[in-house]
N, C-alpha and C. Protein backbone atom coordinates (compact mmCIF):
# COMPACT_ATOMS: atom_id res chain seq x y z
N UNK A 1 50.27 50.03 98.87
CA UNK A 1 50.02 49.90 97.42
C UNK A 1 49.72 51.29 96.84
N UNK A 2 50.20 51.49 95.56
CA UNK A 2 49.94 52.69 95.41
C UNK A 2 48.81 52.95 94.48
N UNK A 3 48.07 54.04 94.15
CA UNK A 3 46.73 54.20 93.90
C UNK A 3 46.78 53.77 92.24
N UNK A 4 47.56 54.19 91.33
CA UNK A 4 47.56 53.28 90.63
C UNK A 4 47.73 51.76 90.70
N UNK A 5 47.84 50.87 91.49
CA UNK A 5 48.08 49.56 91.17
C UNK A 5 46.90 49.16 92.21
N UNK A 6 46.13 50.27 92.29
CA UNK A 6 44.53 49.66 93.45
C UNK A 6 43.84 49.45 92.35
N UNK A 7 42.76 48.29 93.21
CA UNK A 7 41.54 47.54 92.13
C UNK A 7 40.59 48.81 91.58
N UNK A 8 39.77 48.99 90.57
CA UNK A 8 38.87 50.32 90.23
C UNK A 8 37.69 50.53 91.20
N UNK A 9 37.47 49.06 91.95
CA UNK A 9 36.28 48.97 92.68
C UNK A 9 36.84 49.75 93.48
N UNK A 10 38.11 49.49 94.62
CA UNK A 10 38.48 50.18 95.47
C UNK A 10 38.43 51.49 95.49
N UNK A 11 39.28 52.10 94.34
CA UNK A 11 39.37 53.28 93.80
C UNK A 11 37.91 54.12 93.84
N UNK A 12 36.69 53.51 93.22
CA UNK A 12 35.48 54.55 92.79
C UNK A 12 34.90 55.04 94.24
N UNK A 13 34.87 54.02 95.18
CA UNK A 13 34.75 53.82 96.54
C UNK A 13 35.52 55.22 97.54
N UNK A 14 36.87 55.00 97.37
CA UNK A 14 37.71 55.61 98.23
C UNK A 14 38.21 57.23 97.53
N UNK A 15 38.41 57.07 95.98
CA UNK A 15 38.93 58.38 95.80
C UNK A 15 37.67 59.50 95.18
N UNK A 16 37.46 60.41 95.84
CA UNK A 16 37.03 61.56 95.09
C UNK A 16 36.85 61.91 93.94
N UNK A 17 35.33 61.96 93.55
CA UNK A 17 35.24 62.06 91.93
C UNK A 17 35.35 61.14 90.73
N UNK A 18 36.39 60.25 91.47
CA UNK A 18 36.24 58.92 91.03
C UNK A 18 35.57 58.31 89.56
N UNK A 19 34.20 58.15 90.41
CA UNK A 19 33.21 57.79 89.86
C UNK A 19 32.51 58.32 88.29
N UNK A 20 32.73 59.56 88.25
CA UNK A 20 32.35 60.47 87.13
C UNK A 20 33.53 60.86 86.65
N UNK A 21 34.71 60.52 87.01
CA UNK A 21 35.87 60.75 85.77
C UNK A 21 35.82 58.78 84.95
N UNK A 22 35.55 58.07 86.02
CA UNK A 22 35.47 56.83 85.52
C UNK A 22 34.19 56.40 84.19
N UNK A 23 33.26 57.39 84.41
CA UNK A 23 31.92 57.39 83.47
C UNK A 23 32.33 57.84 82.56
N UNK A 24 33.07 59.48 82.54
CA UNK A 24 33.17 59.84 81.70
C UNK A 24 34.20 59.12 80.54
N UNK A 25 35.03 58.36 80.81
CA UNK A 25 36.09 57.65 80.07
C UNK A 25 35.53 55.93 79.85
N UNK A 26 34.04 55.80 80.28
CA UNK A 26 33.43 54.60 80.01
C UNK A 26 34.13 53.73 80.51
N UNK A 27 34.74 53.54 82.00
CA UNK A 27 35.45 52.52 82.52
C UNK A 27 34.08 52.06 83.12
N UNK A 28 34.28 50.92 83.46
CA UNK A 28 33.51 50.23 84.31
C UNK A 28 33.89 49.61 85.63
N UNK A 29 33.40 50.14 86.63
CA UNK A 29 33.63 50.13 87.80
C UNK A 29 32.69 49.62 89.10
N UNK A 30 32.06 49.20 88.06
CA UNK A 30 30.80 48.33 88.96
C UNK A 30 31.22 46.51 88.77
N UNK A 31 30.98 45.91 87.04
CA UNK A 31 30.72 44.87 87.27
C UNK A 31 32.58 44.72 87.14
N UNK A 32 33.78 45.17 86.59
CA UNK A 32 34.51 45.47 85.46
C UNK A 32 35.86 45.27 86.91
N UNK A 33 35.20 46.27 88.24
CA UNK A 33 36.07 46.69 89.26
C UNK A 33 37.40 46.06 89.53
N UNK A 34 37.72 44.96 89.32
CA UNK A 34 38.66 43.98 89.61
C UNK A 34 40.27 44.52 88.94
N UNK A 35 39.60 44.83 88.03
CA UNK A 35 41.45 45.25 87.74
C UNK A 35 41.88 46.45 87.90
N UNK A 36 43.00 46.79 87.59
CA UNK A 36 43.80 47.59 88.36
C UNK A 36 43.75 49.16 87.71
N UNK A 37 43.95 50.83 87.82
CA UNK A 37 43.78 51.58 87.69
C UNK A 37 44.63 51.70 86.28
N UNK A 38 45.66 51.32 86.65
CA UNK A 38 46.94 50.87 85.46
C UNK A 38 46.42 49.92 84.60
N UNK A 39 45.64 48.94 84.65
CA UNK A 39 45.24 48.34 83.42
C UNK A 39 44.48 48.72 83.06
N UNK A 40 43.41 50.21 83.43
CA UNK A 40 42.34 50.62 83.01
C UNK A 40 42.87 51.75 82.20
N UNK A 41 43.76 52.06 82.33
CA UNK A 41 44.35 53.47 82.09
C UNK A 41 44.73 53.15 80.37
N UNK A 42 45.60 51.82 80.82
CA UNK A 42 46.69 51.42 79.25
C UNK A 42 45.44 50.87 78.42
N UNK A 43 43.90 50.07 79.00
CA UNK A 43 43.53 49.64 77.71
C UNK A 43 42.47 50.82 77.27
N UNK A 44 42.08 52.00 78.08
CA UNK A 44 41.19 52.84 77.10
C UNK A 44 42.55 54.02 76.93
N UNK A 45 43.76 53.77 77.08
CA UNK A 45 44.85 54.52 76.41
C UNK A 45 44.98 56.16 76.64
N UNK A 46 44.75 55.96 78.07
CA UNK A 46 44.97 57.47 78.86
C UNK A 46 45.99 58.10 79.47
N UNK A 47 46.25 59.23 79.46
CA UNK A 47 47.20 59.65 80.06
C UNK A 47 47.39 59.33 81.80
N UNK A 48 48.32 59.02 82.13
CA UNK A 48 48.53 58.93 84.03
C UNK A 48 49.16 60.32 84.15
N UNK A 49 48.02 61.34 84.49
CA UNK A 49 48.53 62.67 84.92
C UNK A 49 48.75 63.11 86.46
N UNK A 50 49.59 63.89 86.80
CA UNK A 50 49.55 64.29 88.33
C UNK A 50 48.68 65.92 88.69
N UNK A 51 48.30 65.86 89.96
CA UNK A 51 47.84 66.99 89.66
C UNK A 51 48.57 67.95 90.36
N UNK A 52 47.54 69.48 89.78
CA UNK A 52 48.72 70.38 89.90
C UNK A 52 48.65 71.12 91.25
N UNK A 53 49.77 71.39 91.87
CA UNK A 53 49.96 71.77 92.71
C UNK A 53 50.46 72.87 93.22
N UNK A 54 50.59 74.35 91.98
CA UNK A 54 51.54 75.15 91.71
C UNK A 54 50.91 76.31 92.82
N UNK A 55 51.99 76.89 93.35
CA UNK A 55 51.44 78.33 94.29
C UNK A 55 51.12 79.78 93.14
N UNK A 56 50.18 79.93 93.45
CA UNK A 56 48.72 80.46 92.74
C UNK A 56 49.44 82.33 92.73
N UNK A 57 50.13 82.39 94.07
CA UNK A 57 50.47 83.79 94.77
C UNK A 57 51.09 84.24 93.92
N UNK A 58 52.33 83.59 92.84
CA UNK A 58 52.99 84.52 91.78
C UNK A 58 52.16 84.83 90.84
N UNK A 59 50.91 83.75 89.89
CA UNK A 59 50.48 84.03 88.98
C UNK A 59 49.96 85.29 89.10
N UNK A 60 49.84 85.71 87.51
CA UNK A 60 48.59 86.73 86.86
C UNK A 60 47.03 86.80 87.29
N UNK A 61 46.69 87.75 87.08
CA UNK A 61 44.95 87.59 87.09
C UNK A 61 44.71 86.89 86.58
N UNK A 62 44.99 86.96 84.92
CA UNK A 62 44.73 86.09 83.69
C UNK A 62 45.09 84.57 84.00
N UNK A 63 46.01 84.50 84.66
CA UNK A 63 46.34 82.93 84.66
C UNK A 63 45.30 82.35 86.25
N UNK A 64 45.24 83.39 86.76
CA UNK A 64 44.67 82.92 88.38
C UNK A 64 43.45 82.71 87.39
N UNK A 65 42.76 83.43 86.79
CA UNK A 65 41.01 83.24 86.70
C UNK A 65 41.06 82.22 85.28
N UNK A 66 41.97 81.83 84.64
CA UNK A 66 41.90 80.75 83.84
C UNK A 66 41.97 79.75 84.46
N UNK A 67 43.15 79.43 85.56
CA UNK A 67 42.60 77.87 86.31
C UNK A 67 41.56 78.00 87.29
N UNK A 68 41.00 79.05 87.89
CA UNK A 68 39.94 78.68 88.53
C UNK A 68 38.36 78.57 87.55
N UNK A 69 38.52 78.64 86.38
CA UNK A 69 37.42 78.59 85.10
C UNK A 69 37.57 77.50 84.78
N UNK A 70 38.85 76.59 84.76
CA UNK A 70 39.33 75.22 84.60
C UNK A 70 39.12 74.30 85.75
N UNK A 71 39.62 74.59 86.36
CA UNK A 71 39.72 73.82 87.69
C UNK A 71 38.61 73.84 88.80
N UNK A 72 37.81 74.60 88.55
CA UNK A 72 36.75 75.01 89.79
C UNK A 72 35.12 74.80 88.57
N UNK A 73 35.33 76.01 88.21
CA UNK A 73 33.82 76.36 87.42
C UNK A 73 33.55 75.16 86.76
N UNK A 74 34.45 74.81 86.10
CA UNK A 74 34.36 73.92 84.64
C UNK A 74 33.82 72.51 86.24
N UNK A 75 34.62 72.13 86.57
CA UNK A 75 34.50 70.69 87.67
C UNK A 75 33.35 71.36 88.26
N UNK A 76 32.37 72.03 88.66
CA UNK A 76 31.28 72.19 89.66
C UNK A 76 30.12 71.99 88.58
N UNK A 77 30.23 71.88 87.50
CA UNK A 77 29.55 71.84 86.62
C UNK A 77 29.20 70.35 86.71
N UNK A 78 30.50 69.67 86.13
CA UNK A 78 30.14 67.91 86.25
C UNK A 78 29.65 67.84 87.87
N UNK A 79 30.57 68.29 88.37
CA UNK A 79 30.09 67.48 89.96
C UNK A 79 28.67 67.93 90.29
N UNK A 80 27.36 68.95 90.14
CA UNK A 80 26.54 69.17 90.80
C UNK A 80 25.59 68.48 90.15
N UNK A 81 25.22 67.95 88.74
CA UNK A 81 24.24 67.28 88.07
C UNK A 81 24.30 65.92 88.69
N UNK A 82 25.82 65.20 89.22
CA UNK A 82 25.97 63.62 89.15
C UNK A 82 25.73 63.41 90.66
N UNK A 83 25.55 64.47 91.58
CA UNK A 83 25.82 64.35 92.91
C UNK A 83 23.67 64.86 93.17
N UNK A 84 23.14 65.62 92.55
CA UNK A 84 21.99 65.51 92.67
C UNK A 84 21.25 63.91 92.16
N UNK A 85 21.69 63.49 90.91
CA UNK A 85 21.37 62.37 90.52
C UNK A 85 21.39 61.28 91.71
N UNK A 86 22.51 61.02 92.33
CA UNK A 86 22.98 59.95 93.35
C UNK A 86 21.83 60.41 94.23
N UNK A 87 21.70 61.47 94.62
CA UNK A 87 21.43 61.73 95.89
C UNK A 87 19.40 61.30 96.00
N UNK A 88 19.12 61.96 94.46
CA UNK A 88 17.60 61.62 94.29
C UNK A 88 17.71 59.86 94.17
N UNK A 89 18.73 59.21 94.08
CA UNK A 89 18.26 57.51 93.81
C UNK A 89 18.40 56.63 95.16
N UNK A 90 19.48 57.87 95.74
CA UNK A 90 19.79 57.32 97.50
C UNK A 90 18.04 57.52 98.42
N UNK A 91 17.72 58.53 97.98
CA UNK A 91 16.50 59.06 98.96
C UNK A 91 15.11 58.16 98.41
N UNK A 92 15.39 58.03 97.13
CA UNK A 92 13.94 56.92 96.53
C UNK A 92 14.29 55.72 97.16
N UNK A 93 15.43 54.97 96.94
CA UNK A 93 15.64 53.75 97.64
C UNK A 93 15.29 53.93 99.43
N UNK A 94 16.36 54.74 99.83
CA UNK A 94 16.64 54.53 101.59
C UNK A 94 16.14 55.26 102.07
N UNK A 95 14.39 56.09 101.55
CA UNK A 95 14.04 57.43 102.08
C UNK A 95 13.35 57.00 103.77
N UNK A 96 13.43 55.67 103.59
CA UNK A 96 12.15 55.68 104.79
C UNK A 96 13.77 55.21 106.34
N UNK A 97 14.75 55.07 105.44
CA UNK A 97 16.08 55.15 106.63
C UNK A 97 15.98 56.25 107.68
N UNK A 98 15.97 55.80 109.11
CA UNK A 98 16.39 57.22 109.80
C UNK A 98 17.53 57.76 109.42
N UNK A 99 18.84 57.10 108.46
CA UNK A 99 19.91 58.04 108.53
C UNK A 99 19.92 58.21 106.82
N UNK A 100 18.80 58.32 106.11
CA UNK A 100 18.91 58.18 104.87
C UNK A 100 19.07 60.26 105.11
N UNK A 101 19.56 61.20 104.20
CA UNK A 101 19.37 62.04 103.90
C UNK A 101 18.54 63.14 103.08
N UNK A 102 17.19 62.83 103.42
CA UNK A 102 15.66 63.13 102.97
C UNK A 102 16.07 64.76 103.29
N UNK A 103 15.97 65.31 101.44
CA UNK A 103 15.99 66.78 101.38
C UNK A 103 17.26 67.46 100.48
N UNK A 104 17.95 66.27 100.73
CA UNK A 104 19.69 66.44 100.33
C UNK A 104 19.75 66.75 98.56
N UNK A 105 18.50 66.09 97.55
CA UNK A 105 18.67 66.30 96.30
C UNK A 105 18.35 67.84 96.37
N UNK A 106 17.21 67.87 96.81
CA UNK A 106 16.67 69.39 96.82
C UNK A 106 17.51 70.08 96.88
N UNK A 107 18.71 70.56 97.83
CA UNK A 107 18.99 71.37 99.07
C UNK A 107 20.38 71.53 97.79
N UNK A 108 20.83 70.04 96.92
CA UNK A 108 22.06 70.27 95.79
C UNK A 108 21.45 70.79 94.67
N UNK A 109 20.31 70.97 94.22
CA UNK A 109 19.90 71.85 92.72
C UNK A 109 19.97 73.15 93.52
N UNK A 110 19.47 73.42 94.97
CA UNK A 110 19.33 74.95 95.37
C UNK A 110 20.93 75.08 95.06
N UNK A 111 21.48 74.47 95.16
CA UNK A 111 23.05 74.93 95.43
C UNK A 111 23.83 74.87 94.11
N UNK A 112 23.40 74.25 93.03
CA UNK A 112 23.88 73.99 91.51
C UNK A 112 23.37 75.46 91.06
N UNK A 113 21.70 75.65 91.39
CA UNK A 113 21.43 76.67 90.69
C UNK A 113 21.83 78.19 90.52
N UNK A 114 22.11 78.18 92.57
CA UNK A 114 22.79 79.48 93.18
C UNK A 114 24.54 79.45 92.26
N UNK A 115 24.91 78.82 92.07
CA UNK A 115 26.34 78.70 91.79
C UNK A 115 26.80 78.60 90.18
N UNK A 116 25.97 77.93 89.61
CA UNK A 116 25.35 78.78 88.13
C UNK A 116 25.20 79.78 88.25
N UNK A 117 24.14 80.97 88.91
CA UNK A 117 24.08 82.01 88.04
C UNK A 117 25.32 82.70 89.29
N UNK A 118 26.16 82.53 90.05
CA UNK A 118 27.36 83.09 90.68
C UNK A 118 28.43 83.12 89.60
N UNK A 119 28.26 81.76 88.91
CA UNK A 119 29.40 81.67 88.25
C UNK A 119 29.46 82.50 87.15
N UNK A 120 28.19 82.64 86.79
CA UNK A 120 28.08 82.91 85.46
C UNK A 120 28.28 84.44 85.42
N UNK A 121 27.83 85.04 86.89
CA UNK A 121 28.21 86.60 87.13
C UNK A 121 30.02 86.68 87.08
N UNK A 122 30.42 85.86 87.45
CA UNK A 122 32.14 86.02 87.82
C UNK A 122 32.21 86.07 86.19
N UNK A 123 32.07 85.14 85.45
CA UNK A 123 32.59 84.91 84.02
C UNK A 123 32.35 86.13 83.25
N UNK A 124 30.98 86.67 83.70
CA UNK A 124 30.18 87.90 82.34
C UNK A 124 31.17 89.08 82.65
N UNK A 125 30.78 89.34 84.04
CA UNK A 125 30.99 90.77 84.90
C UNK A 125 32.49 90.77 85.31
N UNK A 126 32.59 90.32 86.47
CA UNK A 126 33.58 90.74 87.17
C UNK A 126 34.77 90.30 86.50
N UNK A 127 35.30 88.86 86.08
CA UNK A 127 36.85 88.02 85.66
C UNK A 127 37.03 89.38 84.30
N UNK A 128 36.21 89.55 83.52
CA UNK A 128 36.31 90.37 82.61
C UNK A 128 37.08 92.01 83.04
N UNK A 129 36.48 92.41 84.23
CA UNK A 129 37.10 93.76 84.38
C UNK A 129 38.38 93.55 85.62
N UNK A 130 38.79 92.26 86.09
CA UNK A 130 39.91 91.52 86.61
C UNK A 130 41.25 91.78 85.86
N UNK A 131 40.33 91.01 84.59
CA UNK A 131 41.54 90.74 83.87
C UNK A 131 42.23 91.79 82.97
N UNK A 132 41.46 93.36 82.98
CA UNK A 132 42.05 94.38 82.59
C UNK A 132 42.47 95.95 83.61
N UNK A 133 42.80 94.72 85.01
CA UNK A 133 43.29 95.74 85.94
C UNK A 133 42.15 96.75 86.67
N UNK A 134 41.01 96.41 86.33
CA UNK A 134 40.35 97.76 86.59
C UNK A 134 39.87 97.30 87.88
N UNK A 135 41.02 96.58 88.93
CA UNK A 135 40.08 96.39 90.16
C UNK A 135 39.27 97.59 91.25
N UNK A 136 39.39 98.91 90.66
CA UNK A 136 38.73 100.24 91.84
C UNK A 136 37.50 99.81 91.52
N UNK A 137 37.04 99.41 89.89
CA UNK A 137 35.60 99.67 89.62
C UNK A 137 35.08 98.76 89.64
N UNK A 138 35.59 97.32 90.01
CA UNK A 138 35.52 95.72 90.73
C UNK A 138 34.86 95.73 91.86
N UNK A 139 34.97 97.07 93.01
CA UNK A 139 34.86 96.93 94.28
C UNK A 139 33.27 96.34 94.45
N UNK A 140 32.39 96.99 93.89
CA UNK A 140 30.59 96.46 94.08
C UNK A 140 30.49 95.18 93.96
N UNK A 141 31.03 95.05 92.19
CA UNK A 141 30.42 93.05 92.25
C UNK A 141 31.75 91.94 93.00
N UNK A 142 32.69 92.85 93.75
CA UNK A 142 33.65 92.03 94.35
C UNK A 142 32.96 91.56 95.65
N UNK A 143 32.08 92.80 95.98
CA UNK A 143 31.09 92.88 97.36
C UNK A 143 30.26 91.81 97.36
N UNK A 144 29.56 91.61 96.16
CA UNK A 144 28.36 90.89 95.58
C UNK A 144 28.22 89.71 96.29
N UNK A 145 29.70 89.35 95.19
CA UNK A 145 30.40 87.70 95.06
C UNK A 145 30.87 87.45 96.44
N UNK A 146 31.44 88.13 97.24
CA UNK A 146 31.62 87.59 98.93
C UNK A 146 30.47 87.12 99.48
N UNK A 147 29.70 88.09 99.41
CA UNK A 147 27.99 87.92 100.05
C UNK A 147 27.96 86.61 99.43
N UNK A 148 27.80 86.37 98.35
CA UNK A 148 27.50 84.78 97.51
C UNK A 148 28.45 83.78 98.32
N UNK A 149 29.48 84.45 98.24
CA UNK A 149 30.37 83.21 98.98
C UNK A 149 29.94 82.80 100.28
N UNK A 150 29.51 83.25 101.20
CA UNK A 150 28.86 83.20 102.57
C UNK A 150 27.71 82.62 102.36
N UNK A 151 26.94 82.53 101.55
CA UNK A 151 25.78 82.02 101.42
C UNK A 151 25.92 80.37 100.96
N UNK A 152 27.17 80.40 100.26
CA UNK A 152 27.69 78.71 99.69
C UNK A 152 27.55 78.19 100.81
N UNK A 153 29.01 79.21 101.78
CA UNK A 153 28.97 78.31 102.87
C UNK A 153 28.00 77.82 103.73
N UNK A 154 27.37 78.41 104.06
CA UNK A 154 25.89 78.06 104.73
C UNK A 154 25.09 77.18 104.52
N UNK A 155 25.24 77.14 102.63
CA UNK A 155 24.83 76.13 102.11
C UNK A 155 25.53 74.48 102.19
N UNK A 156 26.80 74.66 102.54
CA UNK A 156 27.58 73.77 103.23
C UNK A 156 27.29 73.40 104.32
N UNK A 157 27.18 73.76 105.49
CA UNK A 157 26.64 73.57 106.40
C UNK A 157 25.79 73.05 106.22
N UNK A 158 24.90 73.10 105.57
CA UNK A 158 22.92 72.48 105.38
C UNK A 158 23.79 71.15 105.23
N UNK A 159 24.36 70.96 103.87
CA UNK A 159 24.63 69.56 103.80
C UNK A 159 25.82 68.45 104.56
N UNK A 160 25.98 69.58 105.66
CA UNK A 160 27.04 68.70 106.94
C UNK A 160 26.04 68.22 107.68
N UNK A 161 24.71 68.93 108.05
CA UNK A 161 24.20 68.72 109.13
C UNK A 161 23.32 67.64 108.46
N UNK A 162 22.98 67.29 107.32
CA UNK A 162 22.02 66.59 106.74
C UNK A 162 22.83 65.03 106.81
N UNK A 163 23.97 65.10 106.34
CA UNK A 163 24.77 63.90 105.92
C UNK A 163 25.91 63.38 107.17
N UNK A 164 25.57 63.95 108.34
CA UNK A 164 26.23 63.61 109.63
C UNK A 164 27.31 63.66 108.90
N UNK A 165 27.95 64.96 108.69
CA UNK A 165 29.28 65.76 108.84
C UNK A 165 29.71 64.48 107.17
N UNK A 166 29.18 64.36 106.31
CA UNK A 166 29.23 63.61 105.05
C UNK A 166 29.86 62.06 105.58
N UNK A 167 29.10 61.30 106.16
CA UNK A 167 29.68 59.91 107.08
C UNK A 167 28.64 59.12 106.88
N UNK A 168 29.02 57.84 105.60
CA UNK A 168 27.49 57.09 105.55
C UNK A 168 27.34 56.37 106.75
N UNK A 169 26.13 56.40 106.57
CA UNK A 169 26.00 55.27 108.00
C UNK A 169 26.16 53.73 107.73
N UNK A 170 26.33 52.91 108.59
CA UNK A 170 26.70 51.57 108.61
C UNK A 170 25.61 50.52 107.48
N UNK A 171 26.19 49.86 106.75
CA UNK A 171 25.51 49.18 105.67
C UNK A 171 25.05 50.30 104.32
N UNK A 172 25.29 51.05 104.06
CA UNK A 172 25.63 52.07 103.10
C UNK A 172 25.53 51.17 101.56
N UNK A 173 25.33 51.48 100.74
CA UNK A 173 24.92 50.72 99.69
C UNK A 173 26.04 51.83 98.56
N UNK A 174 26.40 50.96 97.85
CA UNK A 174 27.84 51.64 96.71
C UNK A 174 27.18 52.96 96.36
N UNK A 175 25.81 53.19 95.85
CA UNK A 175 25.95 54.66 95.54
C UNK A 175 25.95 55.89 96.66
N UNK A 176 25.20 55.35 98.14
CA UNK A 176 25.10 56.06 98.82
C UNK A 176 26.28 56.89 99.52
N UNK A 177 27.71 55.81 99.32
CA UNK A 177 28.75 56.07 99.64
C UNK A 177 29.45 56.49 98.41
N UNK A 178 29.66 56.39 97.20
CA UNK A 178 29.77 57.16 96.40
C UNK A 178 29.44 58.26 96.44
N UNK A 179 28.48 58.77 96.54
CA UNK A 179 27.73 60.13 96.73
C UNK A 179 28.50 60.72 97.95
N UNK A 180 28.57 60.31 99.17
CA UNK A 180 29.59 61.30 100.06
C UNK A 180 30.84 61.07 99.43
N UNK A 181 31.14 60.10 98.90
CA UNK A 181 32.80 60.63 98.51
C UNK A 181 32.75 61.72 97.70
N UNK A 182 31.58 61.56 96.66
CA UNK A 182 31.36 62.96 96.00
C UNK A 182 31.47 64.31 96.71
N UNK A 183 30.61 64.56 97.89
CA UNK A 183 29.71 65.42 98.02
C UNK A 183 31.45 65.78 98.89
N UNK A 184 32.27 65.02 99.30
CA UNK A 184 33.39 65.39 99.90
C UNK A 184 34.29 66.15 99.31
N UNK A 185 34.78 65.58 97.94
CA UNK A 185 35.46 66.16 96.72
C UNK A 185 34.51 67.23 96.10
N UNK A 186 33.08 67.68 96.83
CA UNK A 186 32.71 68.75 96.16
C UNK A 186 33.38 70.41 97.08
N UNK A 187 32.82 69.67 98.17
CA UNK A 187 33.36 70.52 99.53
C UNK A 187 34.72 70.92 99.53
N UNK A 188 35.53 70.29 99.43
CA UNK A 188 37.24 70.41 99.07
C UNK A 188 37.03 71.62 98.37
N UNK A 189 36.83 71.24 97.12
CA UNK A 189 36.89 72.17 95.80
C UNK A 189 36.32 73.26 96.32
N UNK A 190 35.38 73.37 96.31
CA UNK A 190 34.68 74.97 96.69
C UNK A 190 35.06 75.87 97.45
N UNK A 191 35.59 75.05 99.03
CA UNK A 191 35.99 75.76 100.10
C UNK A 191 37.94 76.36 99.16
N UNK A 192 38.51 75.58 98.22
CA UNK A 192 39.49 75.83 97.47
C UNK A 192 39.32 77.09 96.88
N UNK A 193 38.26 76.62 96.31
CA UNK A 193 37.70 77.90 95.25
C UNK A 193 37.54 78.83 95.80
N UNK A 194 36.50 78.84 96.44
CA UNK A 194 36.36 80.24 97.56
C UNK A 194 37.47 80.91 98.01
N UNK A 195 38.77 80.07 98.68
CA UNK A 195 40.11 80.22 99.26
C UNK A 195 40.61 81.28 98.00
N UNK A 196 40.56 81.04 96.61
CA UNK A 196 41.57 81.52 95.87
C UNK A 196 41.21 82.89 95.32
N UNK A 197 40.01 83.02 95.55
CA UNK A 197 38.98 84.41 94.93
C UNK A 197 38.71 85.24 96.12
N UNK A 198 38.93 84.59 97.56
CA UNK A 198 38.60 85.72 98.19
C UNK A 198 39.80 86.43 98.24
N UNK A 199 40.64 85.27 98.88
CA UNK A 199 42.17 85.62 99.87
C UNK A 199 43.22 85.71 98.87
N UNK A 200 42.91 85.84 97.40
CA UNK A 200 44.08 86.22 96.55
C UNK A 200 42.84 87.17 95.71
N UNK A 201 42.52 86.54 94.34
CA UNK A 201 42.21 87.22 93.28
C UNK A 201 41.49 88.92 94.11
N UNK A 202 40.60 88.85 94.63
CA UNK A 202 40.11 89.68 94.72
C UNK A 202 40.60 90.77 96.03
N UNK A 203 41.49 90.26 96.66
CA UNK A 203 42.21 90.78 97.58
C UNK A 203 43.20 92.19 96.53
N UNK A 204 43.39 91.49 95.57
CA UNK A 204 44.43 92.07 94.67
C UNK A 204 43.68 93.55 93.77
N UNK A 205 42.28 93.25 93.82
CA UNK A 205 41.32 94.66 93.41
C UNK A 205 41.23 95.67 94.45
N UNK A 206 42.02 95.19 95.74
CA UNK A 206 42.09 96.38 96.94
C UNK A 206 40.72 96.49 96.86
């Protein structure tokens, strides 16, 4: 079956992000779940878009650091407020679980906050002197932002080892598993993100 013609319940469950593109367009996917992605689509009258898949290696600076401002910055934004939220209602409910993940809200504001003011250095500082070629005088905060990047990852790690490699445990309750599908589609993205700023954009400032 194909993912349009899956139930929404299925869908918030199984696909990535899901959940908070479904909020944001006021679908209902809790009591509502039963019908199909396609009948959710035609009655709040949305586009069925594909996503993009284009090789990054021909673009511009300008166009590389516009979809990663789109596609990365802009999405880490929604995803780190809705994925701390889940995570503080998973740990109040299932805190006294041995496999509940006690620490995990904390451990995502350390990681919202670090990545805010990262981002906000890429946007002020560096994308700015990117995007007018001047990568010789890039080289310091290109240094910066690696160091930052190593530190994400690490910060990744914290939340592999916390969430048994992001795998709810057995009897999992809809948000708790929501939340790793999240915290999965957060991981994707970042380790993406990271991929496109180390091993292209900034490769290209020599």
């Amino acid at each position: 079956m194909s993912l349009i013609e899956q139930s929404i319940g299925h869908t918030a469950l199984t696909l990535p992000g899901a959940t908070r593109v479904f909020r944001d367009h006021n679908i209902d996917f809790c009591c509502g779940g039963g019908i199909s992605l396609r009948q959710a689509a035609e009655l709040e009258g949305l586009p069925k878009g594909e996503r993009d898949e284009r090789d990054w290696q021909s673009a511009s600076n300008s166009e590389l650091i516009e979809h990663i401002l789109a596609r990365y910055h802009d999405v880490h934004r929604k995803q780190l407020p809705e994925l701390v939220k889940m995570a503080r209602r998973v740990e109040q409910v299932h805190g006294e679980r041995d496999t509940c993940p006690n620490g995990l809200a904390d451990l995502l504001t350390t990681i919202h906050q670090e990545m805010e003011s990262h981002m906000q250095k890429e946007e002020q500082i560096l994308f700015p002197m990117l995007r007018q070629d001047k990568g010789a005088q890039a080289k310091g905060p290109i240094a910066v932002m690696r160091h930052e990047h190593d530190d994400h990852g690490e910060n990744l790690e914290k939340v592999m080892a916390l969430t048994d490699n992001i795998t709810p445990p057995k009897g999992a309750c809809t948000t708790w598993r929501a939340l790793y599908t999240g915290l999965r589609e957060f991981r994707d993205d970042l380790m993406q993100h990271i991929h496109l700023e180390n091993n292209l954009l900034f490769e290209r400032a020599g």
